[in-house]
C-alpha atoms as a PDB file:
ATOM      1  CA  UNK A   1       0.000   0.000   0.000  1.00  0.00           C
ATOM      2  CA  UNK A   2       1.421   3.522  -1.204  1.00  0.00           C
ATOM      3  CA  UNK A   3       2.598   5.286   2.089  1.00  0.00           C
ATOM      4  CA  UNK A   4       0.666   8.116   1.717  1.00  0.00           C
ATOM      5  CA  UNK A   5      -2.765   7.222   2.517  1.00  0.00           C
ATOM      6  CA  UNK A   6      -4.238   8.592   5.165  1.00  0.00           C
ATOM      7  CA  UNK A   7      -7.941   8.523   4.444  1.00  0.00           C
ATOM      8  CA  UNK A   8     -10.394   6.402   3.800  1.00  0.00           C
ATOM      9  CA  UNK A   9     -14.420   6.164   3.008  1.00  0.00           C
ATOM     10  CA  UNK A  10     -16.234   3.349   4.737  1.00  0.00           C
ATOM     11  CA  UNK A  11     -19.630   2.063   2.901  1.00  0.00           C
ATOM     12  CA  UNK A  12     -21.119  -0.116   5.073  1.00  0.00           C
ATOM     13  CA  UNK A  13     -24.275  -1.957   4.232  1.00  0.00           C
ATOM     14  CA  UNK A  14     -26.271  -2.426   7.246  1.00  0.00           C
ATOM     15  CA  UNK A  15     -28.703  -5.102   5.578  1.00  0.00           C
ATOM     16  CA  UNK A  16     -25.451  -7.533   5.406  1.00  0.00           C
ATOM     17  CA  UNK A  17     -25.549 -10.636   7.504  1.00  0.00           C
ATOM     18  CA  UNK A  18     -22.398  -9.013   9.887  1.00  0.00           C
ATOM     19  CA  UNK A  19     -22.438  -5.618   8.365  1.00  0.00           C
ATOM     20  CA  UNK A  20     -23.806  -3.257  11.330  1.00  0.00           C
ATOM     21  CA  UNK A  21     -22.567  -5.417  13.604  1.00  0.00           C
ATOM     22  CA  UNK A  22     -19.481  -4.874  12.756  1.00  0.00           C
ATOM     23  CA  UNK A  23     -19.545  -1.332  11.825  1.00  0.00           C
ATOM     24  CA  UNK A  24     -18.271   0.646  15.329  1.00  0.00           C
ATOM     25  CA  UNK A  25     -15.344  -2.317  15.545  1.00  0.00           C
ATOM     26  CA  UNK A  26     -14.021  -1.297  12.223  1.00  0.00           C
ATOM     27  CA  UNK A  27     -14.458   2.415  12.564  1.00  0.00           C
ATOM     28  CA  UNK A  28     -12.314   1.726  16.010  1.00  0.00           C
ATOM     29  CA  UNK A  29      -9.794  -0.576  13.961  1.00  0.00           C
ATOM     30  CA  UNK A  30      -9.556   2.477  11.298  1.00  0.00           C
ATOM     31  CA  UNK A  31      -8.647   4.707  13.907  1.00  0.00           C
ATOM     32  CA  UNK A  32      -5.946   2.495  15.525  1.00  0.00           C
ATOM     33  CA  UNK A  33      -4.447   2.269  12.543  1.00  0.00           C
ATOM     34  CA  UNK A  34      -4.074   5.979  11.786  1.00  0.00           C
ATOM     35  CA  UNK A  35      -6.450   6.615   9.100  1.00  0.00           C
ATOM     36  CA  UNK A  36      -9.244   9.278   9.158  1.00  0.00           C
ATOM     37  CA  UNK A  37     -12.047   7.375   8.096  1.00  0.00           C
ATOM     38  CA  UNK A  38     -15.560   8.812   7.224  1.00  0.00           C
ATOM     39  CA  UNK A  39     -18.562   5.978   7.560  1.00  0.00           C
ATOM     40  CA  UNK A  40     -21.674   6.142   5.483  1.00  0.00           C
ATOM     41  CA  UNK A  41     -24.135   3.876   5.291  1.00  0.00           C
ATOM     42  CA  UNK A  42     -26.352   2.538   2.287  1.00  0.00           C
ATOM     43  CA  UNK A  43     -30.274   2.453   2.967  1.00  0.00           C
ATOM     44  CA  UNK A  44     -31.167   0.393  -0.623  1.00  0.00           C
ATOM     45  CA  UNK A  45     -29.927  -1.423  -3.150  1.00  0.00           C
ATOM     46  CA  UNK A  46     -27.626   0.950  -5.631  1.00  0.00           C
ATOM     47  CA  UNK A  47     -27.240   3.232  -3.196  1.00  0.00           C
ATOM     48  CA  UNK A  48     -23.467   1.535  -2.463  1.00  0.00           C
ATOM     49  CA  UNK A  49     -22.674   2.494  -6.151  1.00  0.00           C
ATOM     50  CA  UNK A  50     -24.190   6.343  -5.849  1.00  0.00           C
ATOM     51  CA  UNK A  51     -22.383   7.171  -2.636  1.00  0.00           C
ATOM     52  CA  UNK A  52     -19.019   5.498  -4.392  1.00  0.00           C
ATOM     53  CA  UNK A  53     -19.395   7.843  -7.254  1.00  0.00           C
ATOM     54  CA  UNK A  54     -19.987  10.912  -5.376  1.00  0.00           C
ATOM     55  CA  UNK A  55     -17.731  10.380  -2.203  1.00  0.00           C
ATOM     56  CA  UNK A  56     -14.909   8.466  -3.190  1.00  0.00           C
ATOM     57  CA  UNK A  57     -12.856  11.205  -5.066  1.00  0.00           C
ATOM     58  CA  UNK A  58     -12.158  12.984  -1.748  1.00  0.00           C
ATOM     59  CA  UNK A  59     -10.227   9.682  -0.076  1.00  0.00           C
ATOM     60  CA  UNK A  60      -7.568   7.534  -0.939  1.00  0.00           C
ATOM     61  CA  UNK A  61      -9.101   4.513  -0.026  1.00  0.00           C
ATOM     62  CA  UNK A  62     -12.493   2.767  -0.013  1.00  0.00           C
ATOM     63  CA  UNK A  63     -13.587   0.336   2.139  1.00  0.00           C
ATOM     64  CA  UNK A  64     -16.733  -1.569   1.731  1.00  0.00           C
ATOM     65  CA  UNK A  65     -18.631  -3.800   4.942  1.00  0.00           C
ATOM     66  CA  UNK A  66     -21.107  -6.136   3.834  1.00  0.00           C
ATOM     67  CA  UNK A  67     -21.653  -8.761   0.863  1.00  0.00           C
ATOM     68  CA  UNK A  68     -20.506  -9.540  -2.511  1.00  0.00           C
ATOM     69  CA  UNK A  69     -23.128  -7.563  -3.562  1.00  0.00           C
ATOM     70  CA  UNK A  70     -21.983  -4.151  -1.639  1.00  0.00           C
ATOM     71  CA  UNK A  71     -18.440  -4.706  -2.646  1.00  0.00           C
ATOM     72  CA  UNK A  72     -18.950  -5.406  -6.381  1.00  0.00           C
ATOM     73  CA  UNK A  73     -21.571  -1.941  -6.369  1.00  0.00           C
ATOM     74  CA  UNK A  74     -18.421  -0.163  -5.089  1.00  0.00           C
ATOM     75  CA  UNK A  75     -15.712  -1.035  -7.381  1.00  0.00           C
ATOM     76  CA  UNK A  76     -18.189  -1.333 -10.251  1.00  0.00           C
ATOM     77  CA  UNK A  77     -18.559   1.692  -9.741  1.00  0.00           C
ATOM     78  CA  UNK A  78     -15.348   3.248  -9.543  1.00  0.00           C
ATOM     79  CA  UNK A  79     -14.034   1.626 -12.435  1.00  0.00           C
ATOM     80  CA  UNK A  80     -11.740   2.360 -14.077  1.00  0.00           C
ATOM     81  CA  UNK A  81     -10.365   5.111 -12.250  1.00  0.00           C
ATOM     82  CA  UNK A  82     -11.665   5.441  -8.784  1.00  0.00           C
ATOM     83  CA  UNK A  83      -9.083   4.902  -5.385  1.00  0.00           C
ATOM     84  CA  UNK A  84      -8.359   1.242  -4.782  1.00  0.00           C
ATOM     85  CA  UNK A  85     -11.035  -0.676  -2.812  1.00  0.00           C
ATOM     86  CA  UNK A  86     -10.080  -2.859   0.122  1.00  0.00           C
ATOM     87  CA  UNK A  87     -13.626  -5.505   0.580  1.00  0.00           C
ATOM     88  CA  UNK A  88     -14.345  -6.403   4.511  1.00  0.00           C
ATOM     89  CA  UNK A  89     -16.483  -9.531   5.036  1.00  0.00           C
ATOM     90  CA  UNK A  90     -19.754  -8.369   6.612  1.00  0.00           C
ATOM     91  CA  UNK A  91     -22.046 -10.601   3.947  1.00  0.00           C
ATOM     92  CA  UNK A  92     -23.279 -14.595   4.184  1.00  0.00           C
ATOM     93  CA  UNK A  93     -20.964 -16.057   1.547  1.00  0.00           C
ATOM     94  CA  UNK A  94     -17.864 -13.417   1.090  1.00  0.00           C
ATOM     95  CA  UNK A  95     -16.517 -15.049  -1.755  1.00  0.00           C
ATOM     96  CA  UNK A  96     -14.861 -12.099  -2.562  1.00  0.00           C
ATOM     97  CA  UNK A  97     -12.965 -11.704   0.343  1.00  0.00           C
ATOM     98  CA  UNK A  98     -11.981 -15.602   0.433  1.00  0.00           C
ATOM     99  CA  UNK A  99     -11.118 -15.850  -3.124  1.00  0.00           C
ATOM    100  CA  UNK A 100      -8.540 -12.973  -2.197  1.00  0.00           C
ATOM    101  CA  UNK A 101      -7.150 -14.252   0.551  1.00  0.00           C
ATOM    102  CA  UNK A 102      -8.786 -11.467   3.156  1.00  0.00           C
ATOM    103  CA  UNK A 103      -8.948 -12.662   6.442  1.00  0.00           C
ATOM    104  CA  UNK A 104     -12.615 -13.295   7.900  1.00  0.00           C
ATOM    105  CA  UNK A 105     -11.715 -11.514  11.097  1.00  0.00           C
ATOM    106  CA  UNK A 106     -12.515  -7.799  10.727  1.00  0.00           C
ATOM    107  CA  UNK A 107      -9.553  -6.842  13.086  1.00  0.00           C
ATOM    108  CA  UNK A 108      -6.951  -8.976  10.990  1.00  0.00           C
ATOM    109  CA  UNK A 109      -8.248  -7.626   8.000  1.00  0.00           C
ATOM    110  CA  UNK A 110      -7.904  -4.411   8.261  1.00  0.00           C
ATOM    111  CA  UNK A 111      -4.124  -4.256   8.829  1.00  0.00           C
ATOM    112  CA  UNK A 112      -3.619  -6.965   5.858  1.00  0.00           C
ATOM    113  CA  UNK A 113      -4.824  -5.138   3.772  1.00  0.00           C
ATOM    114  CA  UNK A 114      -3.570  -1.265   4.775  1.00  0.00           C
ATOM    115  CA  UNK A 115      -0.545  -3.113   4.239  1.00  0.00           C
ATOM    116  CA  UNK A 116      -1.463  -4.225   1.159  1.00  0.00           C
ATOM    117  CA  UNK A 117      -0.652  -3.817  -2.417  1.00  0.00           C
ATOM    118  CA  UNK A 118      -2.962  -2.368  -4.869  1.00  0.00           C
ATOM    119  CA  UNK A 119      -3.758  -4.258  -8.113  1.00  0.00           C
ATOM    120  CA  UNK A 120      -6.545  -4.178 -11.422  1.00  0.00           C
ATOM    121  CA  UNK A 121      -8.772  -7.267 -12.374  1.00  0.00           C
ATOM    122  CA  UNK A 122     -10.629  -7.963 -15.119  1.00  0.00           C
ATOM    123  CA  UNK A 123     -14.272  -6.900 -14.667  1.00  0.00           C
ATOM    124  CA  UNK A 124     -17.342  -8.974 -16.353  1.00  0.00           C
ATOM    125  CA  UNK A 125     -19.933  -7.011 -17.399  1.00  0.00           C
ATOM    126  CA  UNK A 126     -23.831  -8.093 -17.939  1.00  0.00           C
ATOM    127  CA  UNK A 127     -24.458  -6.425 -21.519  1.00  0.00           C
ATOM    128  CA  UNK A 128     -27.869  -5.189 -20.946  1.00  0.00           C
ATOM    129  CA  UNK A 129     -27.608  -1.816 -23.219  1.00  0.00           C
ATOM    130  CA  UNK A 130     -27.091   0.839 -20.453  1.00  0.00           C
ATOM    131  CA  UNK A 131     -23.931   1.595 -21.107  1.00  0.00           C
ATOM    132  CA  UNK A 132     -21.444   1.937 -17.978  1.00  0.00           C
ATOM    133  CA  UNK A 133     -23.760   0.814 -15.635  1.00  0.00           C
ATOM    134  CA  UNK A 134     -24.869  -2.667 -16.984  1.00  0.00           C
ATOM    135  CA  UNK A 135     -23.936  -4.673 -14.058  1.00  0.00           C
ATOM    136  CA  UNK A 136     -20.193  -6.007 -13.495  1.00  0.00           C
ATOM    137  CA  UNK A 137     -19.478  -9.044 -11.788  1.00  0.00           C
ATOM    138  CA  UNK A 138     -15.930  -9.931 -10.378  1.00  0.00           C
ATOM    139  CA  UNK A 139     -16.475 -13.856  -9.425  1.00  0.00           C
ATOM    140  CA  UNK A 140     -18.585 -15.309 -12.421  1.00  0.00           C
ATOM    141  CA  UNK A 141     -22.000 -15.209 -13.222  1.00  0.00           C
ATOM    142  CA  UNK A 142     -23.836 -18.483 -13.256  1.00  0.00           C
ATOM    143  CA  UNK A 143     -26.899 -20.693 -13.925  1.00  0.00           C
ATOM    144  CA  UNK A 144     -27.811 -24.222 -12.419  1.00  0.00           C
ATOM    145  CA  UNK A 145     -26.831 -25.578  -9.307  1.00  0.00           C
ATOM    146  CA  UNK A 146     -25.877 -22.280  -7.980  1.00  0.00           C
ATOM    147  CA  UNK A 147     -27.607 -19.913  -8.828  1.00  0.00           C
ATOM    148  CA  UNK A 148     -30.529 -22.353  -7.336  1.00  0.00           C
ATOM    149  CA  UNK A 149     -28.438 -22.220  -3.818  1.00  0.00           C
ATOM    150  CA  UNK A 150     -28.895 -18.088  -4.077  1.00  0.00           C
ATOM    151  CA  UNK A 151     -32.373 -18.193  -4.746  1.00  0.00           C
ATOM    152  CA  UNK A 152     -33.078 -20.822  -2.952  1.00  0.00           C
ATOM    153  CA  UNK A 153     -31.371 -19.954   0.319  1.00  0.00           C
ATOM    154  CA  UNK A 154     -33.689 -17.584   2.787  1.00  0.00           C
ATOM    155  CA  UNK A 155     -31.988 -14.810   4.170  1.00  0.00           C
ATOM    156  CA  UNK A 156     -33.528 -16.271   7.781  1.00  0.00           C
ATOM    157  CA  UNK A 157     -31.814 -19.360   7.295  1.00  0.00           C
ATOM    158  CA  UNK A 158     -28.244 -17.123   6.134  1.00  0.00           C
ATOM    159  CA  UNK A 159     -28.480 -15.358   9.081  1.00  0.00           C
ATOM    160  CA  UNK A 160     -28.523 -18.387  11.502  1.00  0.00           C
ATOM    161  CA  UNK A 161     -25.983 -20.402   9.915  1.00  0.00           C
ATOM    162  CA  UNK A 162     -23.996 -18.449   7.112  1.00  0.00           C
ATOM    163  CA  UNK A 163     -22.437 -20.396   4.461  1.00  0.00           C
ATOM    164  CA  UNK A 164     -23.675 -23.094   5.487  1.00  0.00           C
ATOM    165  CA  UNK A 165     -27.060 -22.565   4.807  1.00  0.00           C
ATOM    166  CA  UNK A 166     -25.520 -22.506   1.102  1.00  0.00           C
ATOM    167  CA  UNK A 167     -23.879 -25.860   1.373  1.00  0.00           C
ATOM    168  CA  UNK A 168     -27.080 -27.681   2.467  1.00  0.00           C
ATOM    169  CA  UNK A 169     -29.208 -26.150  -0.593  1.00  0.00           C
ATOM    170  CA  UNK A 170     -26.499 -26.890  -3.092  1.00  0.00           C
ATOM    171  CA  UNK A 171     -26.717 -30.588  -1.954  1.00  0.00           C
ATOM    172  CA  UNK A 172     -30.233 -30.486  -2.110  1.00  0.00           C
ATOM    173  CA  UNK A 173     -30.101 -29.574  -6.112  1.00  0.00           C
ATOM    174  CA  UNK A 174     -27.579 -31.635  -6.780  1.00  0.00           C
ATOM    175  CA  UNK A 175     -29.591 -34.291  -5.648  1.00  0.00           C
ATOM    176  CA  UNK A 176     -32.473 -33.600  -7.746  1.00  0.00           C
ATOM    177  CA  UNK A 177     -30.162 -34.106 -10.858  1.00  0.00           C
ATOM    178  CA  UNK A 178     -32.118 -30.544 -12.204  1.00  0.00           C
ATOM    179  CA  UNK A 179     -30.738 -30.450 -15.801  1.00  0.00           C
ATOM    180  CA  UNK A 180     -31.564 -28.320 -18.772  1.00  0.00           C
ATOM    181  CA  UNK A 181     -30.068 -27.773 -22.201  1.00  0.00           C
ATOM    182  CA  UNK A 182     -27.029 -25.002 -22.282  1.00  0.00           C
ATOM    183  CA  UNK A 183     -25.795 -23.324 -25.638  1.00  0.00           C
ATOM    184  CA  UNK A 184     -22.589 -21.223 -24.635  1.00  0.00           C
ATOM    185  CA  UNK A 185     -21.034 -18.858 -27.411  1.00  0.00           C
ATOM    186  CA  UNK A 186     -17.682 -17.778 -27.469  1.00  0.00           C
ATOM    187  CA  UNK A 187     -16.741 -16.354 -30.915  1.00  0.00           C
ATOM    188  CA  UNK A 188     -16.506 -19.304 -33.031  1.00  0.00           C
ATOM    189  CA  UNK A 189     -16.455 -21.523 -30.530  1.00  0.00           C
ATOM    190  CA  UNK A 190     -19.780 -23.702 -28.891  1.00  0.00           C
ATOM    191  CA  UNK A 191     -20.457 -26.282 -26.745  1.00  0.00           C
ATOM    192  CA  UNK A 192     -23.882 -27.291 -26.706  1.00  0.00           C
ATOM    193  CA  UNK A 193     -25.174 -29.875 -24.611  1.00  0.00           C
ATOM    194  CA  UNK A 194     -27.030 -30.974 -21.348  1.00  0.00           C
ATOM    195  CA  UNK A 195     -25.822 -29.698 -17.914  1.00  0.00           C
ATOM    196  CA  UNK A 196     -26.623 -28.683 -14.287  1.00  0.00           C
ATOM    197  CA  UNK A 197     -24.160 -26.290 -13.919  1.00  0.00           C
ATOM    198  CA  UNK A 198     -22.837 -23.959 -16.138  1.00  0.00           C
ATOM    199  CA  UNK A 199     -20.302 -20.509 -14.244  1.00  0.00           C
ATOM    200  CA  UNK A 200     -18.812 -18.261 -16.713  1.00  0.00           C
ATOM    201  CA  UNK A 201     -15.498 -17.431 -14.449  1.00  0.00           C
ATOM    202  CA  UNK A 202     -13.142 -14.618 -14.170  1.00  0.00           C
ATOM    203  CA  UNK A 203     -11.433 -16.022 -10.697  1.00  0.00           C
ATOM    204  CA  UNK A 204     -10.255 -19.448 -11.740  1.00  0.00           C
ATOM    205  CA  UNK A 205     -10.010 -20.585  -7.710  1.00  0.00           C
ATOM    206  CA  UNK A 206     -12.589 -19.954  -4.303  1.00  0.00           C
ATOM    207  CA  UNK A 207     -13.076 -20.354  -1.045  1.00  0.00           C
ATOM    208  CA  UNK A 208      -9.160 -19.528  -0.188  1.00  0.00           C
ATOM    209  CA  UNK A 209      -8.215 -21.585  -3.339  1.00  0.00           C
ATOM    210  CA  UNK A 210     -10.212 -24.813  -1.834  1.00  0.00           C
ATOM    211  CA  UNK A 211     -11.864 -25.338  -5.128  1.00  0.00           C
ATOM    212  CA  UNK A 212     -10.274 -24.618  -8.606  1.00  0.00           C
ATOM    213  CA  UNK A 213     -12.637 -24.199 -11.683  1.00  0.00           C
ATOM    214  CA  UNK A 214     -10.748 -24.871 -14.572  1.00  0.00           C
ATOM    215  CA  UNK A 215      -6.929 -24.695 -15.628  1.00  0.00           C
ATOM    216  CA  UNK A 216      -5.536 -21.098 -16.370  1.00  0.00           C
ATOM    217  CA  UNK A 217      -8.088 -18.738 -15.151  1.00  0.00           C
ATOM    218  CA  UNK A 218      -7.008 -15.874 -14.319  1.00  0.00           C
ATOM    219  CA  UNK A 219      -8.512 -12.635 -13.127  1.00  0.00           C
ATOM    220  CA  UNK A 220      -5.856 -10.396 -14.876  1.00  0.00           C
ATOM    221  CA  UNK A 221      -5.737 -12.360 -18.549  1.00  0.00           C
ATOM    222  CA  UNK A 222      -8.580  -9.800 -20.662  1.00  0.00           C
ATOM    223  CA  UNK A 223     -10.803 -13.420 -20.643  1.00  0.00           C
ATOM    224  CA  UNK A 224     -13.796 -14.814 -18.860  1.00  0.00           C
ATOM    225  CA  UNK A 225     -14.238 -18.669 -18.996  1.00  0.00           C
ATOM    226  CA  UNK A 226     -17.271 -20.854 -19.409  1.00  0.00           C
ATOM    227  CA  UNK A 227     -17.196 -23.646 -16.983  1.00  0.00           C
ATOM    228  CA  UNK A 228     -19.641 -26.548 -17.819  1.00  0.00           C
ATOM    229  CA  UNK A 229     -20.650 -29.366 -15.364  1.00  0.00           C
ATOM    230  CA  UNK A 230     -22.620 -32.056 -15.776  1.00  0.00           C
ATOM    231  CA  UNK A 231     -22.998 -34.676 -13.125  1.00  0.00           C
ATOM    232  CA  UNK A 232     -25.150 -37.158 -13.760  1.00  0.00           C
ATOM    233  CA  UNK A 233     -25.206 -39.316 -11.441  1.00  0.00           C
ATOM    234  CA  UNK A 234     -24.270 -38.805  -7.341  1.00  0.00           C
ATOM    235  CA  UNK A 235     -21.058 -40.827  -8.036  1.00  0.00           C
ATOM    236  CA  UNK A 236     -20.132 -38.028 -11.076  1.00  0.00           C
ATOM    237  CA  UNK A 237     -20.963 -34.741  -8.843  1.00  0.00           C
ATOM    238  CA  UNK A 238     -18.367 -36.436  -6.454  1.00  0.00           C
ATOM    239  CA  UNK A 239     -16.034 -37.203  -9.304  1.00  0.00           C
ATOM    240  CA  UNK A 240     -16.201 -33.529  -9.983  1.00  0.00           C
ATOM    241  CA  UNK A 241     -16.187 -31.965  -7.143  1.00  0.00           C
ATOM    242  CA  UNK A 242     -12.632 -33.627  -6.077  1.00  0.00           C
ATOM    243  CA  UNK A 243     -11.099 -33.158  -9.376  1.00  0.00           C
ATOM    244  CA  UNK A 244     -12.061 -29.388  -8.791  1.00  0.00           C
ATOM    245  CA  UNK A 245     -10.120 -30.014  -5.352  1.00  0.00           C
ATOM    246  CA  UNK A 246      -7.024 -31.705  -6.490  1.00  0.00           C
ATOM    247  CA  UNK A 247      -6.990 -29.396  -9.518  1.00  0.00           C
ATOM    248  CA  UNK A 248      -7.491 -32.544 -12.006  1.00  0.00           C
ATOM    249  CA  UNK A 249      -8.258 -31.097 -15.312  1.00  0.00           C
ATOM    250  CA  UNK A 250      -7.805 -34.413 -17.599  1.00  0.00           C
ATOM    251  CA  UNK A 251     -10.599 -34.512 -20.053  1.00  0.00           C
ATOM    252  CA  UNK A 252     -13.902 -35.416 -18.278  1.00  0.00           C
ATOM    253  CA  UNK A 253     -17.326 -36.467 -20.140  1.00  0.00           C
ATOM    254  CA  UNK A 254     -18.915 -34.262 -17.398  1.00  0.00           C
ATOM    255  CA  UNK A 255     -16.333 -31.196 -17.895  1.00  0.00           C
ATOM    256  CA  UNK A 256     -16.426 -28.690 -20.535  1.00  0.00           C
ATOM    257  CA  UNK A 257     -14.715 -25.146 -20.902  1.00  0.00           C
ATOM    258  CA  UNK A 258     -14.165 -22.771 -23.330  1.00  0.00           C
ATOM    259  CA  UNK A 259     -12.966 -18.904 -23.025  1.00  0.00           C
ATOM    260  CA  UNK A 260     -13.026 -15.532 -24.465  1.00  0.00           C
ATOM    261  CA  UNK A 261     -13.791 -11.838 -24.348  1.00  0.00           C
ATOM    262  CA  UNK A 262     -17.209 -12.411 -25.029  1.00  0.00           C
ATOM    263  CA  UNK A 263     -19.973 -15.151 -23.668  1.00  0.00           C
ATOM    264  CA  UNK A 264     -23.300 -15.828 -24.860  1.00  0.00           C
ATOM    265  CA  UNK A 265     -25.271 -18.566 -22.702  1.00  0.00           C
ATOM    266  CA  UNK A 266     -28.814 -19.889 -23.776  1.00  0.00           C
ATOM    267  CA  UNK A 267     -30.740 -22.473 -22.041  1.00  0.00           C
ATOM    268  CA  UNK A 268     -33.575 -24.524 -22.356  1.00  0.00           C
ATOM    269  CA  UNK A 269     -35.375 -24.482 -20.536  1.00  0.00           C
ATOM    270  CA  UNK A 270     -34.837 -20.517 -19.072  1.00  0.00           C
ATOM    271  CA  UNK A 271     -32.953 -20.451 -16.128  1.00  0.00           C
ATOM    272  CA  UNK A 272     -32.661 -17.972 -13.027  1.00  0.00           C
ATOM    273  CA  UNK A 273     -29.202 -16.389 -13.278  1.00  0.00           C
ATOM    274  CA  UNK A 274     -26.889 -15.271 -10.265  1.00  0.00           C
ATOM    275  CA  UNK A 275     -23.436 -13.059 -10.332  1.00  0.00           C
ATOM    276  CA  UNK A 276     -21.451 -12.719  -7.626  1.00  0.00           C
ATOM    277  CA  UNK A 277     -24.157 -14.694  -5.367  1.00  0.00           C
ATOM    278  CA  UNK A 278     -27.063 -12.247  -6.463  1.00  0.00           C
ATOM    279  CA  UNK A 279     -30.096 -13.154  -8.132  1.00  0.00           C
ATOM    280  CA  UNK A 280     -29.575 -10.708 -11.709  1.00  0.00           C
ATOM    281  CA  UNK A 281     -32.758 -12.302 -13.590  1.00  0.00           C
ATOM    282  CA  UNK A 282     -33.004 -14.968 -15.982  1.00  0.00           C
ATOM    283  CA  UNK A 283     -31.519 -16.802 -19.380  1.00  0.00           C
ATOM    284  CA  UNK A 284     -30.435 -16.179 -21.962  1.00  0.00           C
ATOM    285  CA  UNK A 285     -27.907 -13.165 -21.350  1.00  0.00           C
ATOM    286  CA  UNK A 286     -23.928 -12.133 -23.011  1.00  0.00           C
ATOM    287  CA  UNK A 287     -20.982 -11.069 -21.020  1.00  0.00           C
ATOM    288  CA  UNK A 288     -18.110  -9.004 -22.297  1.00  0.00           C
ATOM    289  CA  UNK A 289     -14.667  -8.813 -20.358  1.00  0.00           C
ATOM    290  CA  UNK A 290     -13.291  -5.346 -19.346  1.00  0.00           C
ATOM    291  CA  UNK A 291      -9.777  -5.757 -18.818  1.00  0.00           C
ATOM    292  CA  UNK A 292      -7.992  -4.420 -15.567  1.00  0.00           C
ATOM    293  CA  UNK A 293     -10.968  -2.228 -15.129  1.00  0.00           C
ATOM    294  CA  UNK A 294     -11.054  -2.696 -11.386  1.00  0.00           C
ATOM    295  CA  UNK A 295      -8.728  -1.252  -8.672  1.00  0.00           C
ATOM    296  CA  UNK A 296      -8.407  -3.574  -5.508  1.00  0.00           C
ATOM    297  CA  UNK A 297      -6.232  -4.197  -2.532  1.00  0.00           C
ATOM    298  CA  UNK A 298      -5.270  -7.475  -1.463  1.00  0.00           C
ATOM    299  CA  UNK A 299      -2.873  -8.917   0.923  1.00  0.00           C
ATOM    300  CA  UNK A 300       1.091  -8.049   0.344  1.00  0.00           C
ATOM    301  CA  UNK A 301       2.726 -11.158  -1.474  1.00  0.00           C
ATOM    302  CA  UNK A 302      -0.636 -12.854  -2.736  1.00  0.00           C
ATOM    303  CA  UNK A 303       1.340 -14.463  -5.528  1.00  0.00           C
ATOM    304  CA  UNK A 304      -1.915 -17.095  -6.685  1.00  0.00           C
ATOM    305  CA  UNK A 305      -2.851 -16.056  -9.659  1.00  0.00           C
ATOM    306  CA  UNK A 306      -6.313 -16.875  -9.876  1.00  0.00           C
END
């Protein structure tokens, strides 16, 4: 982290499983650390992304508290050239956070990363014709098997167990073997078949590199990368899910991939959609890849390249 910051803008959003829970410890951790930080809170859904826009220029940081969701506003937001954003975990999932290597602990993370380096990622976008504020996704945007744990998952039930309440709805699709027809388009390129799950990636490993999606996916490359799974059977979403695990990516009938700048993915039937662990509507939809457009901290010598 550059020596010479000194302030920093808080967005906290209070709806977030931890969020306002956390809020007064990290304001208290800001201080102990010797940066003036201002605290705002969001009272609706876009409002992360308005007060980013219009506050942000006056600090050299940004730090969001709360979800995916209020961290992905943020630096949507302030790409491509807002101050670098540092996410805290105050959400149900914070795959953010976990894919970077962010501690979980608000009072660890906050040093980590003020003595962090700043870095760019590719962004995804959803093209949905509004120009720079179509939606941008960090993570992947998916349909099948998890987007069904999103929407299936009541914020009750996140807020008495966390991620767990995740795990136990993902099993519960997988078991119903819920399979549609996919088309994905990547230039010239097509695979077309049956699946369950299908994750068009831009971070290539998750949950603190637990789980690897597919071989060279990277978050700084200018490509996202259509993963496509289909399990058939309970014996082939084990198969699967160790391979992803042991980073095993030897041709698999249930396995398919295929990248580029640009994704197209039609199903049949339509299915709900999720990005970043947020319900964004429904198939079919296109992606398109904005290179380094986001500014992020991580922790100093986080040398995966995911």
């Amino acid at each position: 982290m550059t020596p010479s910051a000194k302030t920093a803008l808080l967005i906290t959003n209070p709806a977030s499983r931890r969020g306002l829970a956390l809020y007064e410890q990290t304001r208290q951790a800001m201080r102990e650390a010797g940066i003036f930080c201002d605290a705002v809170l969001t009272e609706h859904p876009g409002h992360a992304a308005t007060l980013a826009r219009t506050l942000a220029p006056q600090y050299d940081l940004v730090f969001t508290l709360g979800g995916d969701g209020t961290a992905m506003e943020v630096i949507g937001a302030l790409a491509p050239n807002g101050p670098p954003v540092g996410i805290l975990p105050g959400g149900t999932g914070n795959l953010l956070a976990r894919a970077l290597g962010i501690p979980l602990a608000i009072r660890r993370a906050i040093p980590v990363l003020l003595a962090g380096d700043v870095t760019r990622i590719d962004l995804g976008r959803l093209e949905e014709g509004k120009g720079e504020h179509d939606r941008r996704f960090a993570i992947g945007v998916g349909v099948g098997i998890d987007a069904a744990m999103i929407a299936e998952t009541s914020p009750q039930w996140k807020r008495r167990i966390g991620i767990s309440a995740y795990v136990v709805v993902a099993a519960r699709a997988i078991l119903r073997q819920d399979r549609f027809t996919v088309r994905v388009t990547a230039g010239d390129q097509v695979i077309e078949r049956s699946a369950s799950a299908v994750l068009i990636a831009n971070f290539g490993s998750l949950l603190n590199n637990l789980i690897t999606l597919g071989e060279n996916i990277r978050y700084d490359d200018g490509l996202l990368n259509a993963c496509v799974f289909d399990p058939q059977t309970f014996r082939d979403a084990v198969r699967i899910m160790w391979k992803l695990i042991l980073r095993d990516f030897r041709p698999d009938p249930a396995m398919s991939y295929l990248a580029g700048s640009r994704i197209t993915v039609e199903t049949d039937p339509t299915r709900i959609a999720q990005a970043d662990g947020d319900i964004i509507g429904t198939s079919p939809f296109s992606v398109v890849t904005e290179p380094l457009a986001g500014c992020i901290i991580i922790p100093h010598r986080q040398i995966t390249r995911q």
